[in-house]
N, C-alpha and C. Protein backbone atom coordinates (compact mmCIF):
# COMPACT_ATOMS: atom_id res chain seq x y z
N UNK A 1 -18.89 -5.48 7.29
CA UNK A 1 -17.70 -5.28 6.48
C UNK A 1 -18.05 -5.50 5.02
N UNK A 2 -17.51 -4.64 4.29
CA UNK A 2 -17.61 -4.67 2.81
C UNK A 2 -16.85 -6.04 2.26
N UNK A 3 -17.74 -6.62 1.33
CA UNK A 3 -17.13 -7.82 0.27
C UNK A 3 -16.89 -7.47 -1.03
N UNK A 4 -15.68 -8.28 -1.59
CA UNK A 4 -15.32 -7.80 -3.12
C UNK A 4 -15.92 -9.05 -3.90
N UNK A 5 -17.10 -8.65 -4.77
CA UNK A 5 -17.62 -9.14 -5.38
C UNK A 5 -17.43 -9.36 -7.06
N UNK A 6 -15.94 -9.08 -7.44
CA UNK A 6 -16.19 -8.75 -9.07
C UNK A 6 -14.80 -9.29 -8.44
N UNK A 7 -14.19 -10.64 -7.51
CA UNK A 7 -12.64 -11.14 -8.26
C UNK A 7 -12.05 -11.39 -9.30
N UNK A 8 -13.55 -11.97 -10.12
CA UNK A 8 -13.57 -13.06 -11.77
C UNK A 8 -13.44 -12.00 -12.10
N UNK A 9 -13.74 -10.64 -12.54
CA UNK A 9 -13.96 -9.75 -13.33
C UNK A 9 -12.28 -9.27 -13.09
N UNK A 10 -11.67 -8.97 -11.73
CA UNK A 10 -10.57 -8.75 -11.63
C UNK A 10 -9.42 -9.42 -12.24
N UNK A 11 -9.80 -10.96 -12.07
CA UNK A 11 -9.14 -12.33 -12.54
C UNK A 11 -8.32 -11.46 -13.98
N UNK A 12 -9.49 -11.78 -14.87
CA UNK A 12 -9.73 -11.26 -16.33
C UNK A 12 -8.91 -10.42 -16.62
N UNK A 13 -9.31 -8.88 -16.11
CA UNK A 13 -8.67 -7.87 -16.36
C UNK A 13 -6.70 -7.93 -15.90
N UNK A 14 -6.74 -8.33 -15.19
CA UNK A 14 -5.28 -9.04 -15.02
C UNK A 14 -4.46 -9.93 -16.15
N UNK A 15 -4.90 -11.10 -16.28
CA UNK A 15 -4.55 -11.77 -17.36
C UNK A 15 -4.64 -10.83 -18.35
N UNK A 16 -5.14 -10.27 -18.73
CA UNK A 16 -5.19 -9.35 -20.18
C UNK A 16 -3.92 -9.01 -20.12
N UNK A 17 -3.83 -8.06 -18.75
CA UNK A 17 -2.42 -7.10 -18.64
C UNK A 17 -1.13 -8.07 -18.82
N UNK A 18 -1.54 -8.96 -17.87
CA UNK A 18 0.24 -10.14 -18.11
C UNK A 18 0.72 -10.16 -19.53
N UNK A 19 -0.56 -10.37 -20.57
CA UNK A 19 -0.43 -10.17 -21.86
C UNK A 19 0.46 -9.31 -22.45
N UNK A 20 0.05 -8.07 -21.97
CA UNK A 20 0.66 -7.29 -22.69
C UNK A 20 2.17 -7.28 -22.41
N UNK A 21 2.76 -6.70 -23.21
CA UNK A 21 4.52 -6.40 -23.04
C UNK A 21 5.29 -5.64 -22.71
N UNK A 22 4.48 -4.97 -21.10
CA UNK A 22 4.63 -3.94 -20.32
C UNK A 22 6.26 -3.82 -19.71
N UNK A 23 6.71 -2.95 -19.54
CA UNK A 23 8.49 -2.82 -19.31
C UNK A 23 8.26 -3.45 -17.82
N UNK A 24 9.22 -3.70 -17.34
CA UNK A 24 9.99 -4.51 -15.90
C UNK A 24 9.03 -3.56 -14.63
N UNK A 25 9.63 -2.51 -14.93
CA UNK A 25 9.69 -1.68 -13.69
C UNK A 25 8.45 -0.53 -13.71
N UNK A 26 7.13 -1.10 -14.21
CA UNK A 26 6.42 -0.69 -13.72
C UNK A 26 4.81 -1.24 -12.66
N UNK A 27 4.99 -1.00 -11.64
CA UNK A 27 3.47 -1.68 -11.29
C UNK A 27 2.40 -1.11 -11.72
N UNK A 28 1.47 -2.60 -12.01
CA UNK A 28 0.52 -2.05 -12.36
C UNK A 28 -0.80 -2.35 -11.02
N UNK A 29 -1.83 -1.58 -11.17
CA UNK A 29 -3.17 -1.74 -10.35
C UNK A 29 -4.11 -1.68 -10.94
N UNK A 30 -5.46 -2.07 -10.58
CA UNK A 30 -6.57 -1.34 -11.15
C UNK A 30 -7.33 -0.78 -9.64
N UNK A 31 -7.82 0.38 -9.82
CA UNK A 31 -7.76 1.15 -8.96
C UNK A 31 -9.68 1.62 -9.12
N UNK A 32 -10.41 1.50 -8.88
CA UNK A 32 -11.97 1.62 -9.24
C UNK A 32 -12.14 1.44 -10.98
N UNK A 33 -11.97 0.26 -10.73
CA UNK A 33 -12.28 -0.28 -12.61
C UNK A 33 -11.17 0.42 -13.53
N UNK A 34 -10.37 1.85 -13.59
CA UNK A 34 -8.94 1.51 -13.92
C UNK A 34 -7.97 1.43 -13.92
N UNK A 35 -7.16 0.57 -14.85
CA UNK A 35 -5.77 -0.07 -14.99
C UNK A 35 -4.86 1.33 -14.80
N UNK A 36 -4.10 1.37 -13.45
CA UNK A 36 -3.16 2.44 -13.53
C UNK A 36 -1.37 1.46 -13.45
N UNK A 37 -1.18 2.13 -14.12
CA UNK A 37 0.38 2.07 -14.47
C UNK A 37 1.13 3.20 -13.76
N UNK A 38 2.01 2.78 -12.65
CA UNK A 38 3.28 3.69 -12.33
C UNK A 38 4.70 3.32 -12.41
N UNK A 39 5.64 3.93 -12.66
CA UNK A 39 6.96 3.64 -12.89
C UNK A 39 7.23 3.77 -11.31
N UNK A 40 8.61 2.38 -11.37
CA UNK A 40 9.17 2.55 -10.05
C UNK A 40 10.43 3.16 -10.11
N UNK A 41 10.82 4.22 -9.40
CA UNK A 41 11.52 5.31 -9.34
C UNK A 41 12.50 4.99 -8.32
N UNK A 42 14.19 5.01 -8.07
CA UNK A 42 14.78 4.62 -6.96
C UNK A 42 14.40 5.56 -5.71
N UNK A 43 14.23 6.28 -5.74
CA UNK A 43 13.22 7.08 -4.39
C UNK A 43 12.42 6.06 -3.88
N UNK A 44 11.57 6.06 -4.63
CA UNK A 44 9.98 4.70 -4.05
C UNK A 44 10.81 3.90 -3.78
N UNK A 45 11.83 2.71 -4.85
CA UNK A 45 11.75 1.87 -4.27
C UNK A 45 12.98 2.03 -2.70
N UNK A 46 13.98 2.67 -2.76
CA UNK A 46 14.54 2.55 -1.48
C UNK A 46 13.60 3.24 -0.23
N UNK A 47 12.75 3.52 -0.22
CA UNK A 47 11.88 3.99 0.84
C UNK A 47 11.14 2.86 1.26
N UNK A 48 10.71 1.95 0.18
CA UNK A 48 9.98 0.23 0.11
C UNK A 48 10.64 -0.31 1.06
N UNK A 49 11.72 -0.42 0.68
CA UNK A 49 12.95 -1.09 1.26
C UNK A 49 13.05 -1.21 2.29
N UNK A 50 13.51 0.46 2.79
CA UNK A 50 13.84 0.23 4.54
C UNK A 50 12.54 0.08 5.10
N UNK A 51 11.73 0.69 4.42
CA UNK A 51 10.42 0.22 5.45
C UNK A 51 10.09 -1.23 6.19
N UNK A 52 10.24 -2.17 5.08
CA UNK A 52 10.29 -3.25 5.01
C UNK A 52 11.29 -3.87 5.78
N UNK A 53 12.51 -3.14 6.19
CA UNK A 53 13.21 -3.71 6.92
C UNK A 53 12.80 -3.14 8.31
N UNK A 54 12.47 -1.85 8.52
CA UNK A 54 11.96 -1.66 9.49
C UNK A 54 11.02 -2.68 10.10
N UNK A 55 9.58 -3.12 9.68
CA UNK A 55 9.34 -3.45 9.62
C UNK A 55 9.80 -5.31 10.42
N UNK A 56 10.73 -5.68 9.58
CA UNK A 56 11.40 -6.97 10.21
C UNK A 56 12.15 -7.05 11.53
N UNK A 57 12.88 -5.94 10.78
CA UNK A 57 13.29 -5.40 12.63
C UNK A 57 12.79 -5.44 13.50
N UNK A 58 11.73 -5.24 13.17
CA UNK A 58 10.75 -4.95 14.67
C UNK A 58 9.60 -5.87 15.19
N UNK A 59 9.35 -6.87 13.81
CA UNK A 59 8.06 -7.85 13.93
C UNK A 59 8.68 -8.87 14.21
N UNK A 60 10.18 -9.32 13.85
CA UNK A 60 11.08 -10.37 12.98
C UNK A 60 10.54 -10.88 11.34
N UNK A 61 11.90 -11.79 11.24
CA UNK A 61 12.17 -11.61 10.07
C UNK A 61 10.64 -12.83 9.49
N UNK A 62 10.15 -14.03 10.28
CA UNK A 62 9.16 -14.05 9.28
C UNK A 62 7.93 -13.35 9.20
N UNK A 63 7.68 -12.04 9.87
CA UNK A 63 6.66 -11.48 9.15
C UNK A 63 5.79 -11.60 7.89
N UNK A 64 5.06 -11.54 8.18
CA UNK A 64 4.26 -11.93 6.69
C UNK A 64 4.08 -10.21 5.80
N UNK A 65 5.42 -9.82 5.30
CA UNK A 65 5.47 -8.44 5.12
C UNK A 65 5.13 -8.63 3.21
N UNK A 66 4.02 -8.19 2.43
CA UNK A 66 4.49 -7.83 0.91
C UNK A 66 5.12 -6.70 0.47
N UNK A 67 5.19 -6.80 -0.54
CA UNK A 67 5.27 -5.79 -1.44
C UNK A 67 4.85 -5.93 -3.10
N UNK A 68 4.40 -5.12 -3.50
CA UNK A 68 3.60 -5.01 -4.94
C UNK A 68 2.73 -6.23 -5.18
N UNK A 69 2.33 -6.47 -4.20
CA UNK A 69 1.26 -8.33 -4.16
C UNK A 69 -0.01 -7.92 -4.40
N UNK A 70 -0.94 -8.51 -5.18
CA UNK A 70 -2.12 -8.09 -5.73
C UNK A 70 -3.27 -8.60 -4.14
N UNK A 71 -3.46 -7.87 -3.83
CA UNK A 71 -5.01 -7.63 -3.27
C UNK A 71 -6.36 -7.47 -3.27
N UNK A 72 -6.98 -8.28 -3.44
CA UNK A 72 -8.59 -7.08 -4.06
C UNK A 72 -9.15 -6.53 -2.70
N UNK A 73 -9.81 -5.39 -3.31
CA UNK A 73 -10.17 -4.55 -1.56
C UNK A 73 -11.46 -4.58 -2.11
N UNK A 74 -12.93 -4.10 -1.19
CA UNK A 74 -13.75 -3.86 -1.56
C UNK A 74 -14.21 -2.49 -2.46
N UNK A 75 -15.40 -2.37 -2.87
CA UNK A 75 -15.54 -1.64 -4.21
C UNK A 75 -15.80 -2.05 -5.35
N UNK A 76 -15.33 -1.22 -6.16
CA UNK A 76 -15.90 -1.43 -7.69
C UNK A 76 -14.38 -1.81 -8.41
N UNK A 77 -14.11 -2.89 -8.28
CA UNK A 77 -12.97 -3.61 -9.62
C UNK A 77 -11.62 -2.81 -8.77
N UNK A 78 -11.39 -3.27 -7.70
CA UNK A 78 -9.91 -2.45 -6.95
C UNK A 78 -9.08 -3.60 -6.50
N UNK A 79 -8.23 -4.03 -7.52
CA UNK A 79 -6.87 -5.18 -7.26
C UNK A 79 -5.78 -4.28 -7.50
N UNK A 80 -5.42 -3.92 -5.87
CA UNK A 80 -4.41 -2.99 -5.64
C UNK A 80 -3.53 -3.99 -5.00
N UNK A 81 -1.88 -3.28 -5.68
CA UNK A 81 -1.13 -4.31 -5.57
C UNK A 81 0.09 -3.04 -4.55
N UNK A 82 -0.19 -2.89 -2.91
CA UNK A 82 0.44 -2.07 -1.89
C UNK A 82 2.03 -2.24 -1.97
N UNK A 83 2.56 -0.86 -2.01
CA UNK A 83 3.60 -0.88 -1.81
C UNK A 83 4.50 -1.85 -0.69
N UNK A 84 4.00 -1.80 0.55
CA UNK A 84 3.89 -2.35 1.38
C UNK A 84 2.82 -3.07 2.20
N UNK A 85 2.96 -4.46 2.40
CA UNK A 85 1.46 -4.88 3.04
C UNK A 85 1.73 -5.62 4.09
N UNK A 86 0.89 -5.86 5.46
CA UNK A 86 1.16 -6.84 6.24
C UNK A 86 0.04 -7.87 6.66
N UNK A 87 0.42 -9.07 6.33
CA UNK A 87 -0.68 -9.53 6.13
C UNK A 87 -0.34 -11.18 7.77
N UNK A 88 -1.96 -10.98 8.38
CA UNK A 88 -1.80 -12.04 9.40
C UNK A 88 -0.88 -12.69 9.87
N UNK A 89 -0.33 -13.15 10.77
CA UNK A 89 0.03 -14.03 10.90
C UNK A 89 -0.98 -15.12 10.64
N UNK A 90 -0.31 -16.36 9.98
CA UNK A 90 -1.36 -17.45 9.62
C UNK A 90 -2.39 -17.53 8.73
N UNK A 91 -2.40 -16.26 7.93
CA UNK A 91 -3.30 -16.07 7.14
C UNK A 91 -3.18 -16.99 5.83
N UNK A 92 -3.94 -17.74 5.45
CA UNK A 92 -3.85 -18.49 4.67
C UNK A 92 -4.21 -18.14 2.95
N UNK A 93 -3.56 -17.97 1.84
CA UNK A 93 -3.88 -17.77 0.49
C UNK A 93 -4.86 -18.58 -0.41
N UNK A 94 -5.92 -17.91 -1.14
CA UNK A 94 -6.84 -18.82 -1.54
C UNK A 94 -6.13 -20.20 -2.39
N UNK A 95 -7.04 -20.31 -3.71
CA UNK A 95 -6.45 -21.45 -4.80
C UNK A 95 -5.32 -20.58 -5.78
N UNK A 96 -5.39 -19.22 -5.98
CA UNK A 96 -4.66 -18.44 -7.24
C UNK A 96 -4.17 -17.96 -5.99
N UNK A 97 -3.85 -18.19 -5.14
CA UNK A 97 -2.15 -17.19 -4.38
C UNK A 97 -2.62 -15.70 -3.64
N UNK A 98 -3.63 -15.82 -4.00
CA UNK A 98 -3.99 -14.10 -3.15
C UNK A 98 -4.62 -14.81 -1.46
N UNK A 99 -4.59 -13.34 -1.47
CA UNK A 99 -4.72 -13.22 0.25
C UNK A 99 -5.93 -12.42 0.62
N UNK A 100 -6.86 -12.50 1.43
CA UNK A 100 -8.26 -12.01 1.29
C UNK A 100 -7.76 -10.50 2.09
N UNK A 101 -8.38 -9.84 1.99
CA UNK A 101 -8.07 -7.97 2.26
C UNK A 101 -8.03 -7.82 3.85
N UNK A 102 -9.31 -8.99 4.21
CA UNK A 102 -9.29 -9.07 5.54
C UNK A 102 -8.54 -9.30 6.01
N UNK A 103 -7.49 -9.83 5.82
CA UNK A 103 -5.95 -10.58 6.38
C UNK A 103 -4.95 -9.57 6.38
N UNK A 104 -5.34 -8.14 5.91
CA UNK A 104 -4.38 -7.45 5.98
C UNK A 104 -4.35 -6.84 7.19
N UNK A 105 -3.22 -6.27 7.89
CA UNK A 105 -3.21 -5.55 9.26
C UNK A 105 -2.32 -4.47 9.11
N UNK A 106 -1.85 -3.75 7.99
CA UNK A 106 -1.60 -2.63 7.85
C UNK A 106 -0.58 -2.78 6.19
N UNK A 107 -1.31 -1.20 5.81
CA UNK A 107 -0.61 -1.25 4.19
C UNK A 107 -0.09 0.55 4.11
N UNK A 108 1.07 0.28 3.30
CA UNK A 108 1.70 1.49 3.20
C UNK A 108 1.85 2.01 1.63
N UNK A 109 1.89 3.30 1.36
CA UNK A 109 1.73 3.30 0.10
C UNK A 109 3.00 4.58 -0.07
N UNK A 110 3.90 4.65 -1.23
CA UNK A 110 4.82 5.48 -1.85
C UNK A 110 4.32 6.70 -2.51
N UNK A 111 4.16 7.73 -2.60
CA UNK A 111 3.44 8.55 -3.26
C UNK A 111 4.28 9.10 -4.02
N UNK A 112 3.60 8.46 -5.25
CA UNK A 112 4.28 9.15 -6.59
C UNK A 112 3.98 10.56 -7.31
N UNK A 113 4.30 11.10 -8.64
CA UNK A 113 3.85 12.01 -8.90
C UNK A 113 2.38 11.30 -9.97
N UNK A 114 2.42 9.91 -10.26
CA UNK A 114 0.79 9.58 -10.67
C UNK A 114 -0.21 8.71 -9.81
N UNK A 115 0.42 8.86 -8.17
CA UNK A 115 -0.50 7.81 -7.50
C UNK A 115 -0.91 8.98 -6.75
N UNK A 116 -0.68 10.22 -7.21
CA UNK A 116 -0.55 10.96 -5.92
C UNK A 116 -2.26 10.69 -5.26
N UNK A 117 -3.36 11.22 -6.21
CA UNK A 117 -5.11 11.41 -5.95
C UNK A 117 -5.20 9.75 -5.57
N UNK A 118 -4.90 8.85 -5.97
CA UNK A 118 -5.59 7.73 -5.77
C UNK A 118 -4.92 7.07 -4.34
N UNK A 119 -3.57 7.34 -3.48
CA UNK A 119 -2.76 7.05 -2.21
C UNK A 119 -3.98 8.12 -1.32
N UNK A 120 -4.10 9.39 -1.02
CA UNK A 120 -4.61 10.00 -0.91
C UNK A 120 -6.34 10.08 -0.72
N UNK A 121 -6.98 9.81 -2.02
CA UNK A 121 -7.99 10.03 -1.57
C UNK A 121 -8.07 8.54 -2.37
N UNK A 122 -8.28 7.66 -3.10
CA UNK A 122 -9.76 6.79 -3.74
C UNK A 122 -8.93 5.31 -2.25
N UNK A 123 -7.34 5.14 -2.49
CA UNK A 123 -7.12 4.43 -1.20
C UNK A 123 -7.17 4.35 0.23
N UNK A 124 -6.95 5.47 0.20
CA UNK A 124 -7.22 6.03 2.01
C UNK A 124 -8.97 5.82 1.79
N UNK A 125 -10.10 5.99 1.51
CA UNK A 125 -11.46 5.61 1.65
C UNK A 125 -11.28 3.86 1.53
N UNK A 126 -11.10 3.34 0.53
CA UNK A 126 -11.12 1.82 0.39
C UNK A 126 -10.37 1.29 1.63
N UNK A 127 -9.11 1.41 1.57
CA UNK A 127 -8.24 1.36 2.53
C UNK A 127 -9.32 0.81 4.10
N UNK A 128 -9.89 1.96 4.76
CA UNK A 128 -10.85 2.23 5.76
C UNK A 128 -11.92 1.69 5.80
N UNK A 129 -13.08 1.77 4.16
CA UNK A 129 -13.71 0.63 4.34
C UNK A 129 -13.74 -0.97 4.57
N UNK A 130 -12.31 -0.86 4.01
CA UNK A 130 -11.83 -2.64 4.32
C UNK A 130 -11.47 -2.68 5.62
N UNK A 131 -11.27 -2.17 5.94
CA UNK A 131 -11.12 -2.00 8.18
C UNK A 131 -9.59 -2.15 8.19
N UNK A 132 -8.89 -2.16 7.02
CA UNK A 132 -7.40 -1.98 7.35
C UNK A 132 -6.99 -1.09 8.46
N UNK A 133 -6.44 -1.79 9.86
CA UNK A 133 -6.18 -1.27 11.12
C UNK A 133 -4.86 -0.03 10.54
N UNK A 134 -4.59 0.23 9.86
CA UNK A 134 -3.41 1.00 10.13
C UNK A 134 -2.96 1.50 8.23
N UNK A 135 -3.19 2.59 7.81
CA UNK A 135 -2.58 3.32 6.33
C UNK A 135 -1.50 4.11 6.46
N UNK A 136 -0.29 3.33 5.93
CA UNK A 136 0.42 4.89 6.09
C UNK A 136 0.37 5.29 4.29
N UNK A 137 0.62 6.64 4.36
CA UNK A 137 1.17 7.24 3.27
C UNK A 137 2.28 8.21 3.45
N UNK A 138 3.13 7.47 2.43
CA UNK A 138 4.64 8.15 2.71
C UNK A 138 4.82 9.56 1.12
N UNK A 139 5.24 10.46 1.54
CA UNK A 139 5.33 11.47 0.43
C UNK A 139 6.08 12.05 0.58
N UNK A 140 7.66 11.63 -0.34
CA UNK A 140 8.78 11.67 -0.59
C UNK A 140 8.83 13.53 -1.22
N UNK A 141 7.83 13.68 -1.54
CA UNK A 141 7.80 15.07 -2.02
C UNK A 141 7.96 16.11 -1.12
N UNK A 142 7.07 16.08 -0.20
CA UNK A 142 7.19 16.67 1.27
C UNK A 142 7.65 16.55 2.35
N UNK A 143 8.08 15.09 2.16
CA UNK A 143 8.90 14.63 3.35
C UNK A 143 8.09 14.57 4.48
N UNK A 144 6.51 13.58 4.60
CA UNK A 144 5.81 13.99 5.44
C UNK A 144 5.56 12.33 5.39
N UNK A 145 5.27 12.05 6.88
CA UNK A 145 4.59 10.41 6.76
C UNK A 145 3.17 10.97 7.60
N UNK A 146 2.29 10.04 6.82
CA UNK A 146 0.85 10.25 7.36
C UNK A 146 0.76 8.87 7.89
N UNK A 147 0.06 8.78 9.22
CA UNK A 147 -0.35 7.33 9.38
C UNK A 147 -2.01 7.53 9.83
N UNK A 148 -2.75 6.92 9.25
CA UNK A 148 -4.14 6.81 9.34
C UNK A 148 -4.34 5.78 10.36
N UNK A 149 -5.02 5.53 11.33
CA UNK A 149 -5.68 4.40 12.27
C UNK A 149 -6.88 4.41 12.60
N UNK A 150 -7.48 3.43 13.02
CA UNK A 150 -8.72 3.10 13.63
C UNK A 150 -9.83 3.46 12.59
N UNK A 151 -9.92 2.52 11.54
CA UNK A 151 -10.93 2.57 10.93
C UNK A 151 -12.54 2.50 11.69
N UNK A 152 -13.39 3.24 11.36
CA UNK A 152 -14.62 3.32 11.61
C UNK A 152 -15.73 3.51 11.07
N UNK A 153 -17.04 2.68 10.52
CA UNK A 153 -17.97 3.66 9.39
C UNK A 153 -17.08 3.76 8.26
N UNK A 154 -15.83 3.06 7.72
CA UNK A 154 -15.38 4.07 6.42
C UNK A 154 -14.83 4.72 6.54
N UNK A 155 -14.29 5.37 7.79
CA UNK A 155 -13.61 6.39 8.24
C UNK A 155 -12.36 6.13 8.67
N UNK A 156 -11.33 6.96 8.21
CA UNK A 156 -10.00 6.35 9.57
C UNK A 156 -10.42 7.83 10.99
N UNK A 157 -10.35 7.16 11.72
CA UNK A 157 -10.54 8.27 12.82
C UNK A 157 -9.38 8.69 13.28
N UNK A 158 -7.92 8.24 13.61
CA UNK A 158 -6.77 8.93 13.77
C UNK A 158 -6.14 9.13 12.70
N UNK A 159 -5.40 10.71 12.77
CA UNK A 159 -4.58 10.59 12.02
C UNK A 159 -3.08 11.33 12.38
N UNK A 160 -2.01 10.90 12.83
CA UNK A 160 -0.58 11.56 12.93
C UNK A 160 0.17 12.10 11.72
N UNK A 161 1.27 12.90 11.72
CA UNK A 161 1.71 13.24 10.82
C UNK A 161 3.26 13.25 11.10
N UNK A 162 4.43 12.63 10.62
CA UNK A 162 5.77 12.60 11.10
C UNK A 162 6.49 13.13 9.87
N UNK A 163 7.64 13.67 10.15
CA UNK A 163 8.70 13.79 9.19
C UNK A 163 9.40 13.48 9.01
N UNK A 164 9.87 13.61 7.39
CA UNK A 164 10.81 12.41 7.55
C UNK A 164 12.43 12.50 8.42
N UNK A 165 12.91 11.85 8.75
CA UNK A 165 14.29 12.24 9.93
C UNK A 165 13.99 12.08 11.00
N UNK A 166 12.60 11.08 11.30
CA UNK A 166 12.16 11.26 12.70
C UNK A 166 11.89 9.55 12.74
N UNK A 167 12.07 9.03 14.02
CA UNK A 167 11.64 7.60 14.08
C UNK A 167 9.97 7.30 15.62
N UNK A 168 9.27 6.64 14.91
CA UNK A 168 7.83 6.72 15.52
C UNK A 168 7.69 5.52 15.72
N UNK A 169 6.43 4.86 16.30
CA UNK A 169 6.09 3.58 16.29
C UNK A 169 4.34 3.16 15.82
N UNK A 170 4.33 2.78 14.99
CA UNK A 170 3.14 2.53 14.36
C UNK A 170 2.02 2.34 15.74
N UNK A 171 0.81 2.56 15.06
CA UNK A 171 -0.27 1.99 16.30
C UNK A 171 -0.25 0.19 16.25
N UNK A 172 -1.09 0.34 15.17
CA UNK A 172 -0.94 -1.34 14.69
C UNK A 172 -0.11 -1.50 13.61
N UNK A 173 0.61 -2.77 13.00
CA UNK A 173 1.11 -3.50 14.75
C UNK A 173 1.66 -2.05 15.08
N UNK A 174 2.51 -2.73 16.44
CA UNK A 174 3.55 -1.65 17.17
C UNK A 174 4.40 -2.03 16.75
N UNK A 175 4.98 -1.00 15.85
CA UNK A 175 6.34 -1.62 15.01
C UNK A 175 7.18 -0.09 14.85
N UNK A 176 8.42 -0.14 15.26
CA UNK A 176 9.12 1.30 15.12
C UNK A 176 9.59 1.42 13.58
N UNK A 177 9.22 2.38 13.13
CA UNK A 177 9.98 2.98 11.84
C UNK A 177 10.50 4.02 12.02
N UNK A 178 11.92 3.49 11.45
CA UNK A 178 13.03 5.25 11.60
C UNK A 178 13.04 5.44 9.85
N UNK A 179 12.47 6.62 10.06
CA UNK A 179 12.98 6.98 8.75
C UNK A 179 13.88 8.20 8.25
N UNK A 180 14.52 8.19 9.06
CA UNK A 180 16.25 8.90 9.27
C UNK A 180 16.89 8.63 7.68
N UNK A 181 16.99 7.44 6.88
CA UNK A 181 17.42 6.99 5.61
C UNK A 181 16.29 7.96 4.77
N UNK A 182 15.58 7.73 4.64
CA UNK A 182 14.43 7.88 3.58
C UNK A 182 14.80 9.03 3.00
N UNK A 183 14.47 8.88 1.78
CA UNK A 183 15.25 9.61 0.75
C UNK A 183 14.22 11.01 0.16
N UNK A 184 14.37 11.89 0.11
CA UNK A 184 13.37 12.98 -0.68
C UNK A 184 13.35 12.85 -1.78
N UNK A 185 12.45 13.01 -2.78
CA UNK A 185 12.11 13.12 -4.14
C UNK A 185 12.38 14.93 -4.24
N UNK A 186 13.46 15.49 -5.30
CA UNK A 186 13.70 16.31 -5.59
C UNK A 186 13.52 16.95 -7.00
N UNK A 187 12.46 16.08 -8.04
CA UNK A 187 12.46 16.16 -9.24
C UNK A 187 11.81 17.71 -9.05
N UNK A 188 11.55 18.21 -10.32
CA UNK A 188 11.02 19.42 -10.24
C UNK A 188 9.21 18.73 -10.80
N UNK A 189 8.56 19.59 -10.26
CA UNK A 189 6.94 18.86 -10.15
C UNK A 189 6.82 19.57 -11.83
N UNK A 190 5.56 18.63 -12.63
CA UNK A 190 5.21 18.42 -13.62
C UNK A 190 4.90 19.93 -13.90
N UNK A 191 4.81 20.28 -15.53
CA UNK A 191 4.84 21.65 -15.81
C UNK A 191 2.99 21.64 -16.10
C-alpha cells in the first residue's frame, strides 16, 4: 500500500490557505501539489446531504460519516477534503485531528463544473491506489451515479452505473442509497 510522505509539506500549504481571506462557501483541496478552489453550489450541497442521510439511515446515526474533512491520500501533495467520507469504525485521529486514508471505507465525490477532470480521473486513480473499498462519483450534470469497487494494483476493478431516480445498495459498506431526491444541475455548461 502506498504512504503519504509530504504531510509537513501538506501541513504548510494549508496554514497558508487558512490565511488567506477566502469567502465561506468555498472548499478548498490540494489535489497533486495544486490548491483547487470550488464553490459550493445548492445542487452539490443538497445531494451531500441526502447522501449523508442515506447513509445514516442505513449504517445508523453514529457512523463515522464526513464531509469536506481534510484527508491526505497517497501521491504527490493530495489533502483532499471528500465530499463525502466514511471513515472506520474506531478509527482513531492522529495529534492535528486527521484521520489516516487507510481508515477510510468509502468516499463520494459531487461533480462540479471545476472538479469535473480531477473526481474523474486524478481521484478515481488516488482514490484506488489508497485501496479505498468503494468511489462513488455523483454527476448532477448527467444524472448518472458511478460507483467504483474493489480496488486492485491501482485499479478499481468494478464498476456500476445508476441513475439518478433509482435506489441501489453500495458494495462496501452495504448501505442503500435512494436517490429519488437528488437534484439535477441544469446550468447551461461553460461557453
Amino acid at each position: 500500500m502506498a504512504a503519504v510522505r509530504d504531510s509537513a509539506e501538506l501541513d504548510a500549504m494549508f496554514d497558508e490557505i487558512e490565511n488567506l481571506n477566502l469567502p465561506a462557501d468555498y472548499r478548498v483541496e490540494i489535489i497533486e501539489g495544486e490548491i483547487v478552489m470550488n464553490p459550493q453550489r445548492k445542487v452539490h450541497a443538497r445531494i451531500i446531504q441526502l447522501l449523508t442521510m442515506s447513509l445514516a439511515d442505513t449504517l445508523g446515526r453514529n457512523a463515522n460519516v464526513l464531509w469536506d474533512v481534510r484527508v491526505d491520500f497517497p501521491g504527490h501533495l493530495n489533502g483532499f477534503a471528500p465530499d463525502v467520507a466514511l471513515v472506520k469504525e474506531g478509527a482513531e485521529e492522529d495529534d492535528a485531528g486527521n484521520h489516516d486514508y487507510r481508515d477510510v471505507e468509502f468516499v463520494a465525490e459531487v461533480v462540479s463544473r471545476g472538479s469535473r477532470r480531477a473526481d474523474y480521473e486524478a481521484k478515481l486513480n488516488v482514490y484506488a491506489v489508497a485501496g479505498v473499498p468503494t468511489y462513488l462519483i455523483v454527476d448532477p450534470k448527467s444524472g448518472l451515479v458511478h460507483v467504483h469497487h474493489d480496488p486492485r494494483e491501482g485499479t478499481y476493478i468494478d464498476e456500476v452505473v445508476y441513475t439518478f431516480g433509482s435506489t441501489f445498495t453500495l458494495p462496501h459498506p452495504k448501505a442503500a442509497i435512494d436517490t429519488s431526491l437528488w437534484p439535477r444541475d441544469r446550468r447551461a455548461p461553460r461557453a
